[in-house]
PDB file of N, CA and C in Angstrom:
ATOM      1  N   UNK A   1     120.136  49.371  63.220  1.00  0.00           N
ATOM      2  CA  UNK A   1     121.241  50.245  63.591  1.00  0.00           C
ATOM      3  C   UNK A   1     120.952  51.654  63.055  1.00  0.00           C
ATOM      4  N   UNK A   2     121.123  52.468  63.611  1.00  0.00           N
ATOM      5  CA  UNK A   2     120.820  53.735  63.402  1.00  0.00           C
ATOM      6  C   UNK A   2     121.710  54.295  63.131  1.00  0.00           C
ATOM      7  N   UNK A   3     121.881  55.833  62.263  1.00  0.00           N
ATOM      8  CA  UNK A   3     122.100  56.137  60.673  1.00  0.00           C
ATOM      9  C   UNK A   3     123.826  56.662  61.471  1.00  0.00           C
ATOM     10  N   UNK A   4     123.604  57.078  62.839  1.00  0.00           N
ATOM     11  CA  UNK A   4     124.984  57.324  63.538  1.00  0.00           C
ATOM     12  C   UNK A   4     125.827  55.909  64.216  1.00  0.00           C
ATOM     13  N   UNK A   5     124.740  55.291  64.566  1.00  0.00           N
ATOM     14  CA  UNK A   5     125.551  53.916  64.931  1.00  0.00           C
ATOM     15  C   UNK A   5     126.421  53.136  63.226  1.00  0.00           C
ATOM     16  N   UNK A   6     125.840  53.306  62.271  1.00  0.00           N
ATOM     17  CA  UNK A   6     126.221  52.621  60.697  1.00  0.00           C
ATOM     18  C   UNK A   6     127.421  53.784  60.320  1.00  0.00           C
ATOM     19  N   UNK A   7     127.344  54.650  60.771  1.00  0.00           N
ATOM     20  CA  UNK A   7     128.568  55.834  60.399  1.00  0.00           C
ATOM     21  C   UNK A   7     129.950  55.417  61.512  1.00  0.00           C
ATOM     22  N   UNK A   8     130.116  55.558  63.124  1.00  0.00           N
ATOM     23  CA  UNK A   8     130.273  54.832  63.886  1.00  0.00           C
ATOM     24  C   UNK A   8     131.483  53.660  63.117  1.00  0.00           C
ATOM     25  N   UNK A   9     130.501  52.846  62.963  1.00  0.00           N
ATOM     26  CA  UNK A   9     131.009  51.392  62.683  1.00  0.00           C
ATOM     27  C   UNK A   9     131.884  51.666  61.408  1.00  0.00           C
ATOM     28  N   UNK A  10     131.646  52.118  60.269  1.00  0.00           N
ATOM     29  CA  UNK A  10     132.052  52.061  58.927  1.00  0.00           C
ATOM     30  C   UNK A  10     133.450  52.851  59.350  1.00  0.00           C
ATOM     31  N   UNK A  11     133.112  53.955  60.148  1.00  0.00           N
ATOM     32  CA  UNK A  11     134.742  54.879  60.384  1.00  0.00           C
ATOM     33  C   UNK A  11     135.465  53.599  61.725  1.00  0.00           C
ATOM     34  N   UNK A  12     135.031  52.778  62.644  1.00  0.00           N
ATOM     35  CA  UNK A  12     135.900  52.157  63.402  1.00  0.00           C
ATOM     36  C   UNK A  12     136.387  50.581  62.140  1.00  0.00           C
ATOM     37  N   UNK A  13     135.577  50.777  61.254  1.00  0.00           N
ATOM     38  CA  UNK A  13     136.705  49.595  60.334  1.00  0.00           C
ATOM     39  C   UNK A  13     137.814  49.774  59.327  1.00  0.00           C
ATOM     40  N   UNK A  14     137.200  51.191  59.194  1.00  0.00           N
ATOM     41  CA  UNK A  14     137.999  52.080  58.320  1.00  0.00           C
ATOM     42  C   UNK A  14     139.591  52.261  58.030  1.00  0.00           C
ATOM     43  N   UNK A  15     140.092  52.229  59.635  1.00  0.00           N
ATOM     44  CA  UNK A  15     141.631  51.940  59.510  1.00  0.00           C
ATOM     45  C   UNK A  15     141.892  51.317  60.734  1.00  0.00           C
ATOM     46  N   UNK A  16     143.194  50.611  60.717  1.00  0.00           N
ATOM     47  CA  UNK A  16     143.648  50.155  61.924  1.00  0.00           C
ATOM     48  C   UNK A  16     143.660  50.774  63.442  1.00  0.00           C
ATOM     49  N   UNK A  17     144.181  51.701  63.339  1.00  0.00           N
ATOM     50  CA  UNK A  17     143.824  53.180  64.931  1.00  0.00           C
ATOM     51  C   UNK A  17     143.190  53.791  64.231  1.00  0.00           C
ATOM     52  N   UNK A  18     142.183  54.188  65.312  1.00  0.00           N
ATOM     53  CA  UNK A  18     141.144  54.896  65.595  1.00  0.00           C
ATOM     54  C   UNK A  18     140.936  55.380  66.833  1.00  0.00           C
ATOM     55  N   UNK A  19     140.823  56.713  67.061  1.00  0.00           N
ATOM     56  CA  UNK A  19     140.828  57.521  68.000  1.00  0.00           C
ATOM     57  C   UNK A  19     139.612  58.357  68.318  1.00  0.00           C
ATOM     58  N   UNK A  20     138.792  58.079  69.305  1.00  0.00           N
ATOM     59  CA  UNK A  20     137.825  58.731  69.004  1.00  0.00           C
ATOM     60  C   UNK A  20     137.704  59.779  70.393  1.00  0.00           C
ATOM     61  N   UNK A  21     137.877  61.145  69.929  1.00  0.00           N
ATOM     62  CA  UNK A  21     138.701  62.028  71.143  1.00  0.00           C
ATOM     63  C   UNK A  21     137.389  63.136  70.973  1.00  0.00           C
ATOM     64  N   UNK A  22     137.944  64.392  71.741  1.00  0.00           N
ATOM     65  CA  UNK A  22     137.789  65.696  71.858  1.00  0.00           C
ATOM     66  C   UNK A  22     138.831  66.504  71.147  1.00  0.00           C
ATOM     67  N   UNK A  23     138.183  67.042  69.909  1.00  0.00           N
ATOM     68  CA  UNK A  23     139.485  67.673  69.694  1.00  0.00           C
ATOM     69  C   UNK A  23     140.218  67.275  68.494  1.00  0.00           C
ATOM     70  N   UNK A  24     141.145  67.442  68.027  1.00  0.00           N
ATOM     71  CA  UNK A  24     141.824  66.882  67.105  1.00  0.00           C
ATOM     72  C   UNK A  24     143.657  66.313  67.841  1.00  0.00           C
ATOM     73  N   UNK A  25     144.154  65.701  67.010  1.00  0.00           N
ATOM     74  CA  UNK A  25     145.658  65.360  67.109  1.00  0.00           C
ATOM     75  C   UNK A  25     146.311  66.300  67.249  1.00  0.00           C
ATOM     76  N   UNK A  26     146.385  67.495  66.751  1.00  0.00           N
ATOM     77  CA  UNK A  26     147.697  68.565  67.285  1.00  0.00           C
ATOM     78  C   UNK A  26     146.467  69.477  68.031  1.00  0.00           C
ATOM     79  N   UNK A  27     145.046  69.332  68.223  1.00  0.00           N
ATOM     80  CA  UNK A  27     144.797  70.352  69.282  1.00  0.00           C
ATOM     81  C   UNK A  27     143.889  69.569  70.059  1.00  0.00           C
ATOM     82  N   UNK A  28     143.826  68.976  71.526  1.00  0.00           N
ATOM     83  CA  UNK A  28     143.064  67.901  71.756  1.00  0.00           C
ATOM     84  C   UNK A  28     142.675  68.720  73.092  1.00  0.00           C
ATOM     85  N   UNK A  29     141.242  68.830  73.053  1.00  0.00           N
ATOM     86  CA  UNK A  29     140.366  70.020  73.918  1.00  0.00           C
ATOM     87  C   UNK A  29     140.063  69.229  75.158  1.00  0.00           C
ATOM     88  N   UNK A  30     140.734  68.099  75.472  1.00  0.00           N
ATOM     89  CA  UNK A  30     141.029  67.851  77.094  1.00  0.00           C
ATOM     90  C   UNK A  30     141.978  67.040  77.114  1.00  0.00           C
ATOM     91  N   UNK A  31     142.345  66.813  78.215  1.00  0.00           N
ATOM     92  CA  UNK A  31     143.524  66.047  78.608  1.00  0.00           C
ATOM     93  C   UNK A  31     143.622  64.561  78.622  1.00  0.00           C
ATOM     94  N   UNK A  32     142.095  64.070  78.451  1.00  0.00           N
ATOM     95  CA  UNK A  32     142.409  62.349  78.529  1.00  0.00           C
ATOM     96  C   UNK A  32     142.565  62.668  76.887  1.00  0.00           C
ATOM     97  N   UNK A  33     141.639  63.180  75.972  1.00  0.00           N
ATOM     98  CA  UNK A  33     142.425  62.685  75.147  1.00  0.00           C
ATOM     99  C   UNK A  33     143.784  63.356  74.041  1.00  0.00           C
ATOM    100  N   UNK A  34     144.506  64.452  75.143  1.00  0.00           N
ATOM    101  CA  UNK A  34     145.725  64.746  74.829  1.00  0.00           C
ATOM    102  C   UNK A  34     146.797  63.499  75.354  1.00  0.00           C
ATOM    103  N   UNK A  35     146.194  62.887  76.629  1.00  0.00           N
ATOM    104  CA  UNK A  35     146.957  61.655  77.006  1.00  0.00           C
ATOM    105  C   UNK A  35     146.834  60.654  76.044  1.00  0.00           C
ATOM    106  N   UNK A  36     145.839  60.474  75.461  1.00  0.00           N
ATOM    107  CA  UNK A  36     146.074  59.093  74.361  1.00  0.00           C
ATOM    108  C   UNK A  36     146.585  59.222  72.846  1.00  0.00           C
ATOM    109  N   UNK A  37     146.630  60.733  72.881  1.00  0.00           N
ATOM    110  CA  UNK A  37     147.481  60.907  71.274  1.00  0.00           C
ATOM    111  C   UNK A  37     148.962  60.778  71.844  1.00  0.00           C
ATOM    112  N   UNK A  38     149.214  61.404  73.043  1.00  0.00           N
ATOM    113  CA  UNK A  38     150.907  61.147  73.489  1.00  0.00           C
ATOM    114  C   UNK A  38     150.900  60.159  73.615  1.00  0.00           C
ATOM    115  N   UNK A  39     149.987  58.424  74.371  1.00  0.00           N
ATOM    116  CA  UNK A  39     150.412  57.406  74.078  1.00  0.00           C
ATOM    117  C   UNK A  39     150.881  56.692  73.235  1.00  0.00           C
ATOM    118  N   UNK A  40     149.632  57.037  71.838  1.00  0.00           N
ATOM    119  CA  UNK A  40     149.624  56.683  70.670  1.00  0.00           C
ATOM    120  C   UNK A  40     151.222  56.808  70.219  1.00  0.00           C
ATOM    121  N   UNK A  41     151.321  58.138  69.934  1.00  0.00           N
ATOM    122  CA  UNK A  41     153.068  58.841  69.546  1.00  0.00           C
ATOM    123  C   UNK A  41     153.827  57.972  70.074  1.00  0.00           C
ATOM    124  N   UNK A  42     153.865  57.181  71.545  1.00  0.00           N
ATOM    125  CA  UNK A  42     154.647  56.756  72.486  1.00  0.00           C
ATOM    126  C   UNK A  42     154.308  55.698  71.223  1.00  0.00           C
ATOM    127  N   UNK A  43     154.114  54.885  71.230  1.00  0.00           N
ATOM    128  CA  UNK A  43     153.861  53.592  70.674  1.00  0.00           C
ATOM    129  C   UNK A  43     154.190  53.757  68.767  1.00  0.00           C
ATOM    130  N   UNK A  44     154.819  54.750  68.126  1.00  0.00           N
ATOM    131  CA  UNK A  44     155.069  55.141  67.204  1.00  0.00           C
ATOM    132  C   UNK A  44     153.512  54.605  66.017  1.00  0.00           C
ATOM    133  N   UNK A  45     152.866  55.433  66.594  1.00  0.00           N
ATOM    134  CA  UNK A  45     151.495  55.800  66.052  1.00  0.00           C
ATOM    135  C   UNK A  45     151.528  57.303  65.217  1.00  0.00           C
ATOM    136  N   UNK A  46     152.224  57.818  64.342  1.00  0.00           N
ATOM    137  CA  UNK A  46     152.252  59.041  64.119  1.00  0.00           C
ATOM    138  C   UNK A  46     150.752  59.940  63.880  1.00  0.00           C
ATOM    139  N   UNK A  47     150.102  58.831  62.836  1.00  0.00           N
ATOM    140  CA  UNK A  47     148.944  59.508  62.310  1.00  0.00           C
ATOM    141  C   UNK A  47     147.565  58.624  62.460  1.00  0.00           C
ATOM    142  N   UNK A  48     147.380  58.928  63.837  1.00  0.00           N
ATOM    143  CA  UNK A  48     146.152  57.767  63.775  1.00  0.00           C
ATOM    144  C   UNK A  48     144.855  58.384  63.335  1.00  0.00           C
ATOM    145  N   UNK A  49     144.064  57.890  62.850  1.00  0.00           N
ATOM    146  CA  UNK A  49     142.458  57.965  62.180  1.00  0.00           C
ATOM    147  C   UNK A  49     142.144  58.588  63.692  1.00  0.00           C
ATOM    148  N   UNK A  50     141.992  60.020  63.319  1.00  0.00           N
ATOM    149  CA  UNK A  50     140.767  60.366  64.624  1.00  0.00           C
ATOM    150  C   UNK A  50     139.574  61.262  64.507  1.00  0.00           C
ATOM    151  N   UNK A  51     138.766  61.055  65.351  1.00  0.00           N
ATOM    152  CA  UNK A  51     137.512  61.661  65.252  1.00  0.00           C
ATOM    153  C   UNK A  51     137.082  62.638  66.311  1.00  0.00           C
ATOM    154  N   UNK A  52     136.902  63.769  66.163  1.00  0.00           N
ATOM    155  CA  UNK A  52     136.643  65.153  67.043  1.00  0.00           C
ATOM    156  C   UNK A  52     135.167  64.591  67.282  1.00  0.00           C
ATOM    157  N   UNK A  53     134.652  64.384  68.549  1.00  0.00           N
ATOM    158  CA  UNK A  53     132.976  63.921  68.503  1.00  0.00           C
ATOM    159  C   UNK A  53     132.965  64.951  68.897  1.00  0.00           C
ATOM    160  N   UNK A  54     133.532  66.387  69.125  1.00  0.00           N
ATOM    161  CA  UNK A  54     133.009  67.890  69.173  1.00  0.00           C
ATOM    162  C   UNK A  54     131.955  68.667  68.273  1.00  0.00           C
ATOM    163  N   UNK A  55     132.686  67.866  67.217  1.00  0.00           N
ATOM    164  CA  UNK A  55     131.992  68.275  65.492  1.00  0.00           C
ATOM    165  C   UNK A  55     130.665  67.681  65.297  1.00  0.00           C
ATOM    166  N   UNK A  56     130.524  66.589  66.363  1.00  0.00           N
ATOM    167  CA  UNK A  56     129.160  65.808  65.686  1.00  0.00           C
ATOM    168  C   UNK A  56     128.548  65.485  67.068  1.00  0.00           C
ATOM    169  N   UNK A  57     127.130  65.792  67.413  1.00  0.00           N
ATOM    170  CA  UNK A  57     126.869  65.425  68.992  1.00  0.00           C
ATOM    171  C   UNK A  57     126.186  63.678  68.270  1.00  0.00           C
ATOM    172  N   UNK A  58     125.615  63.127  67.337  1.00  0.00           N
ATOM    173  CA  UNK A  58     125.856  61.752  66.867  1.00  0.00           C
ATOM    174  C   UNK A  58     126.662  61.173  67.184  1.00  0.00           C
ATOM    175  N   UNK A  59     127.618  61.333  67.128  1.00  0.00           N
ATOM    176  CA  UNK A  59     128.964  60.651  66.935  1.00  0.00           C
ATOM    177  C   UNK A  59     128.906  60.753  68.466  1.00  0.00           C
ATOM    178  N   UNK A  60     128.796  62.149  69.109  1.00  0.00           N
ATOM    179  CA  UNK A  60     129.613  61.968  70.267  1.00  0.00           C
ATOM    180  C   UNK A  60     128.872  60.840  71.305  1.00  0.00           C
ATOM    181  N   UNK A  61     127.330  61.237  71.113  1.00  0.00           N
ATOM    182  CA  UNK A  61     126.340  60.131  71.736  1.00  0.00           C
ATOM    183  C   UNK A  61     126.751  58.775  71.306  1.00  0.00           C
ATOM    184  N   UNK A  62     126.527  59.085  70.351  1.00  0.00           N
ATOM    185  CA  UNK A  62     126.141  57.358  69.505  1.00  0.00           C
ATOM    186  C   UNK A  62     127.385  56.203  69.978  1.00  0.00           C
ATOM    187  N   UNK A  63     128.568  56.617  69.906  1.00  0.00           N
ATOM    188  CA  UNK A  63     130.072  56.016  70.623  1.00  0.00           C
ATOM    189  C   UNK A  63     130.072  55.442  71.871  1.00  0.00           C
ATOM    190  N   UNK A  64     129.273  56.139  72.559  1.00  0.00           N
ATOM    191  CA  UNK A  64     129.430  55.719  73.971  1.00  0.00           C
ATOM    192  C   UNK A  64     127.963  54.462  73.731  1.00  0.00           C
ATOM    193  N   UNK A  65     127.013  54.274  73.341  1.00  0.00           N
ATOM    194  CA  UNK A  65     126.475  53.365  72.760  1.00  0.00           C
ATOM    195  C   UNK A  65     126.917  51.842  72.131  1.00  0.00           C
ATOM    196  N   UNK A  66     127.786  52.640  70.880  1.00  0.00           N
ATOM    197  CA  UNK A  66     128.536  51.488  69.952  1.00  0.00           C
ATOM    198  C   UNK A  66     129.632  51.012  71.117  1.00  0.00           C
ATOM    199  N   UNK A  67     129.848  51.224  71.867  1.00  0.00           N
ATOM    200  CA  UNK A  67     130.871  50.702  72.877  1.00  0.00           C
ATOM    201  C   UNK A  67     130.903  50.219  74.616  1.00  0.00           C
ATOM    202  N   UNK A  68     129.672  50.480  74.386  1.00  0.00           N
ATOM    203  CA  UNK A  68     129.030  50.617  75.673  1.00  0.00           C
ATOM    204  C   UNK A  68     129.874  50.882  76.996  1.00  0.00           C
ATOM    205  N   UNK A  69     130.849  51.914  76.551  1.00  0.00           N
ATOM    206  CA  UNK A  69     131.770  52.550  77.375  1.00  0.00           C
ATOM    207  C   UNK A  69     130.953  54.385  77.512  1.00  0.00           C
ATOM    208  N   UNK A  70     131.063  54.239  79.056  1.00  0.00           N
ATOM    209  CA  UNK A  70     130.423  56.319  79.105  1.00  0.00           C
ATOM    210  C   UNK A  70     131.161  57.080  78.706  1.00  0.00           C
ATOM    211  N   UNK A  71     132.942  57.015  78.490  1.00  0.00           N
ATOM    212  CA  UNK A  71     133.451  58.184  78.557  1.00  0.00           C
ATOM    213  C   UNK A  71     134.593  58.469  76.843  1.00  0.00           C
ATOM    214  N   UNK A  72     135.104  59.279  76.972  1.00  0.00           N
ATOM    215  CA  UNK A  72     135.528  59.832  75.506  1.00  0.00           C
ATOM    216  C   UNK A  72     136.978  59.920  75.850  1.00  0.00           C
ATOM    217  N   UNK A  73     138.067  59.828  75.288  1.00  0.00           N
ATOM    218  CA  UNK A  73     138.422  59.187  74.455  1.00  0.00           C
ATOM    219  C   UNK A  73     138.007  57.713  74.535  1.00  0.00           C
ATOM    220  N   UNK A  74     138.153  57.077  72.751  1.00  0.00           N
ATOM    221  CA  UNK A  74     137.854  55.987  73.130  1.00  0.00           C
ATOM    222  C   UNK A  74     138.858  55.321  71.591  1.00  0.00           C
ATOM    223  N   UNK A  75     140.092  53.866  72.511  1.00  0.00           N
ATOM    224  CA  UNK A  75     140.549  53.745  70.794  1.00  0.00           C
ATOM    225  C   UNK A  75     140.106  52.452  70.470  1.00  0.00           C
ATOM    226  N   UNK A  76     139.861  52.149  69.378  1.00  0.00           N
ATOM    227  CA  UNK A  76     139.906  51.119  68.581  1.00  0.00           C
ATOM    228  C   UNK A  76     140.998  50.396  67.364  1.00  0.00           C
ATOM    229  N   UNK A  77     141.516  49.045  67.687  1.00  0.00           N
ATOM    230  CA  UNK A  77     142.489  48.735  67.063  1.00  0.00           C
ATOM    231  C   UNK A  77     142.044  47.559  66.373  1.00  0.00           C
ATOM    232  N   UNK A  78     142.220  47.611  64.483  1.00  0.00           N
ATOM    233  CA  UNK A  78     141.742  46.717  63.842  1.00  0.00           C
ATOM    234  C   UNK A  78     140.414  46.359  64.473  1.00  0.00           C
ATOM    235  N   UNK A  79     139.171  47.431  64.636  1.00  0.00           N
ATOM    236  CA  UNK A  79     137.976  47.386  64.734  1.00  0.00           C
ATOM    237  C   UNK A  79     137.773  46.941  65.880  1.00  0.00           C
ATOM    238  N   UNK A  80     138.334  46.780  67.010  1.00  0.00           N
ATOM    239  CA  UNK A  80     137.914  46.229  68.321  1.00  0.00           C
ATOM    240  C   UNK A  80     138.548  47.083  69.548  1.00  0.00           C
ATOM    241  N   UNK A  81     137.212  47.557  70.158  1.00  0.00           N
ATOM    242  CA  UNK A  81     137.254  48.587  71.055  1.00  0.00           C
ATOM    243  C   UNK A  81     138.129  47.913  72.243  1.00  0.00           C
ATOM    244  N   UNK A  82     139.219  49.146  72.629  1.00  0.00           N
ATOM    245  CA  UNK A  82     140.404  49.201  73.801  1.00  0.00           C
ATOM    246  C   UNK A  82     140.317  49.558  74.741  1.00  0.00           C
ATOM    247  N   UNK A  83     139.404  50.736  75.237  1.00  0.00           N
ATOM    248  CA  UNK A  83     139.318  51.499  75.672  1.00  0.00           C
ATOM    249  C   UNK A  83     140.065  53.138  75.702  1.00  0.00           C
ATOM    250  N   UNK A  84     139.743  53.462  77.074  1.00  0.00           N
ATOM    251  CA  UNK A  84     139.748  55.038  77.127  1.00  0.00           C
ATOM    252  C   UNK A  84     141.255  55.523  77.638  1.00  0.00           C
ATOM    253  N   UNK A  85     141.731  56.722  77.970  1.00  0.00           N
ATOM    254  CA  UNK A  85     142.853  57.165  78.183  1.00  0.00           C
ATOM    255  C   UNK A  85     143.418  55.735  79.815  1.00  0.00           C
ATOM    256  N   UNK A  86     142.745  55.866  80.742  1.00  0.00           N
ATOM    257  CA  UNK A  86     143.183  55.180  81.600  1.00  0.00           C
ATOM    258  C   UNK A  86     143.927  53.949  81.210  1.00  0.00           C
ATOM    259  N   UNK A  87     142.927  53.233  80.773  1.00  0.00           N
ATOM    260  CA  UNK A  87     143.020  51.618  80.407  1.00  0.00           C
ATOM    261  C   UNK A  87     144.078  52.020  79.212  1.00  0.00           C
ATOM    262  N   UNK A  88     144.206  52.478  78.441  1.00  0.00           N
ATOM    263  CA  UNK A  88     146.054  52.695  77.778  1.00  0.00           C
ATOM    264  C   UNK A  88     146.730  52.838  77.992  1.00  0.00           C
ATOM    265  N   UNK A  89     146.952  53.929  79.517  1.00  0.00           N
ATOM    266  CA  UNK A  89     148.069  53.987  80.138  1.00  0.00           C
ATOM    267  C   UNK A  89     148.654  52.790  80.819  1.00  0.00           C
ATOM    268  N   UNK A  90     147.471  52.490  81.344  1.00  0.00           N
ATOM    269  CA  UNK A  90     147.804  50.961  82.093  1.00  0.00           C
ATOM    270  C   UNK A  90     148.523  50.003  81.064  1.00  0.00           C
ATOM    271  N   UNK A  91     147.338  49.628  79.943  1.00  0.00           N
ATOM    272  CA  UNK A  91     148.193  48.557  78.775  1.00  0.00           C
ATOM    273  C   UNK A  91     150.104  49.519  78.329  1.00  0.00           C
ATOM    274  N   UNK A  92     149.910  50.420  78.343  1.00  0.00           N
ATOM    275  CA  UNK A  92     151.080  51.110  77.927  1.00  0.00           C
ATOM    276  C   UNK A  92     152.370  50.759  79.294  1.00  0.00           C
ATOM    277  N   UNK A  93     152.076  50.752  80.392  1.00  0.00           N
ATOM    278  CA  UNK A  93     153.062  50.586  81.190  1.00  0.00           C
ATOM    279  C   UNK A  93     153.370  49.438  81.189  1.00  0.00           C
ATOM    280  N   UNK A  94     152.180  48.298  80.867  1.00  0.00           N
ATOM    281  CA  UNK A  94     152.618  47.048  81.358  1.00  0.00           C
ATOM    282  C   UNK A  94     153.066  46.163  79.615  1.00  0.00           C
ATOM    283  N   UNK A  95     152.918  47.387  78.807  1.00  0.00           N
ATOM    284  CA  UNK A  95     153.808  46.831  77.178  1.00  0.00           C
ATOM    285  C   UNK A  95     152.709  46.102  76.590  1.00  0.00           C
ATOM    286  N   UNK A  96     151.330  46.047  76.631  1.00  0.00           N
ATOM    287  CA  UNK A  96     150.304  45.317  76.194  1.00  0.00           C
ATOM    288  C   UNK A  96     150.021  46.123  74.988  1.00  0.00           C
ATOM    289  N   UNK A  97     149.702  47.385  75.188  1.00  0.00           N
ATOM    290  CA  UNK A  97     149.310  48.525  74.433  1.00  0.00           C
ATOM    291  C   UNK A  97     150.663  48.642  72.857  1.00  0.00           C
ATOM    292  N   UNK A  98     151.201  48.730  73.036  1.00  0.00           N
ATOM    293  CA  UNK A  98     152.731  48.100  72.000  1.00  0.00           C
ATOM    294  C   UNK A  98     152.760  47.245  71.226  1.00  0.00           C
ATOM    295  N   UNK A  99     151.824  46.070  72.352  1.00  0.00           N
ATOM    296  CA  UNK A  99     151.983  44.528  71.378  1.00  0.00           C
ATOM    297  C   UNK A  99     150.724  44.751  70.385  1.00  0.00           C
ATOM    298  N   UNK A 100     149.345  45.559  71.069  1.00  0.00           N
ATOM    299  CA  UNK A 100     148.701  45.637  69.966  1.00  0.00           C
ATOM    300  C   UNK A 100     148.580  46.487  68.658  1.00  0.00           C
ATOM    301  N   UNK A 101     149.647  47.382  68.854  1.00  0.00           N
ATOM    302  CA  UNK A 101     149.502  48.324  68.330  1.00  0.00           C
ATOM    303  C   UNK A 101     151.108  47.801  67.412  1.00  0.00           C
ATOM    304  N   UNK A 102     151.608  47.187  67.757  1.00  0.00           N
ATOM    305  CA  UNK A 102     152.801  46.312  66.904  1.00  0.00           C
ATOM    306  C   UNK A 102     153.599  47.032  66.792  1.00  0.00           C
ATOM    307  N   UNK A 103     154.090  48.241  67.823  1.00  0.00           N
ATOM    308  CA  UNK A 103     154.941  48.912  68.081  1.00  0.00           C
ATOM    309  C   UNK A 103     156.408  47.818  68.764  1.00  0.00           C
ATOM    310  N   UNK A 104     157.502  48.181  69.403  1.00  0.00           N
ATOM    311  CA  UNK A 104     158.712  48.005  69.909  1.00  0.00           C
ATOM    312  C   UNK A 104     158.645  48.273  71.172  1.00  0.00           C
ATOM    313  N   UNK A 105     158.885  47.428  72.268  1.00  0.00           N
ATOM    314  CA  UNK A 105     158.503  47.689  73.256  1.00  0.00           C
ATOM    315  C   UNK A 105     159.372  48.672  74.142  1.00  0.00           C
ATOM    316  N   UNK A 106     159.159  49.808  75.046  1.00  0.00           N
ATOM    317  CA  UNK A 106     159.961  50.608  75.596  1.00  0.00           C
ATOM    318  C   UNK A 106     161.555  49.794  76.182  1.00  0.00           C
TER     319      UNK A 106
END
């Protein structure tokens, strides 16, 4: 495993949400993943663990690797990848996204 894939992993066990975006939580430099911090919020997620892969082109490569998903945002809950803005909205409408995230359902 390589020295970004072992970094990667250690920050997706690190805490329960994990967000791995563009951007940060109050400034998120595109819209899928301004859509998954408003999900998150939706799901009373105030402060989830996130990671700007802006800051690190490792990180930003290496993710789509460790997940073998192409695109960015990407969340992880209790270490097991969810996917990207789409696939949350979806779990979010249909109350899946809630149950894992052990939120109250709308």
């Amino acid at each position: 495993m390589s020295d970004s894939q072992q970094r990667i992993d250690q920050i997706v066990k690190s805490s329960d949400v994990v967000l791995f975006m563009k951007g940060t939580a109050q400034f998120p430099m595109c819209g899928f993943s301004g859509k998954a911090i408003q999900l998150l919020k939706a799901c009373g997620v105030t402060k989830p663990a996130t990671v700007n892969v802006l800051e690190d082109d490792g990180i930003r490569q290496g993710i789509k690797e460790y997940s073998n998903w192409p695109t960015i945002p990407q969340l992880y809950v209790k270490g097991e990848f969810v996917g990207g803005s789409d696939i949350m909205m979806e779990m979010y409408e249909n109350g899946e996204l809630q149950q894992i995230l052990g939120a109250p359902s709308a």
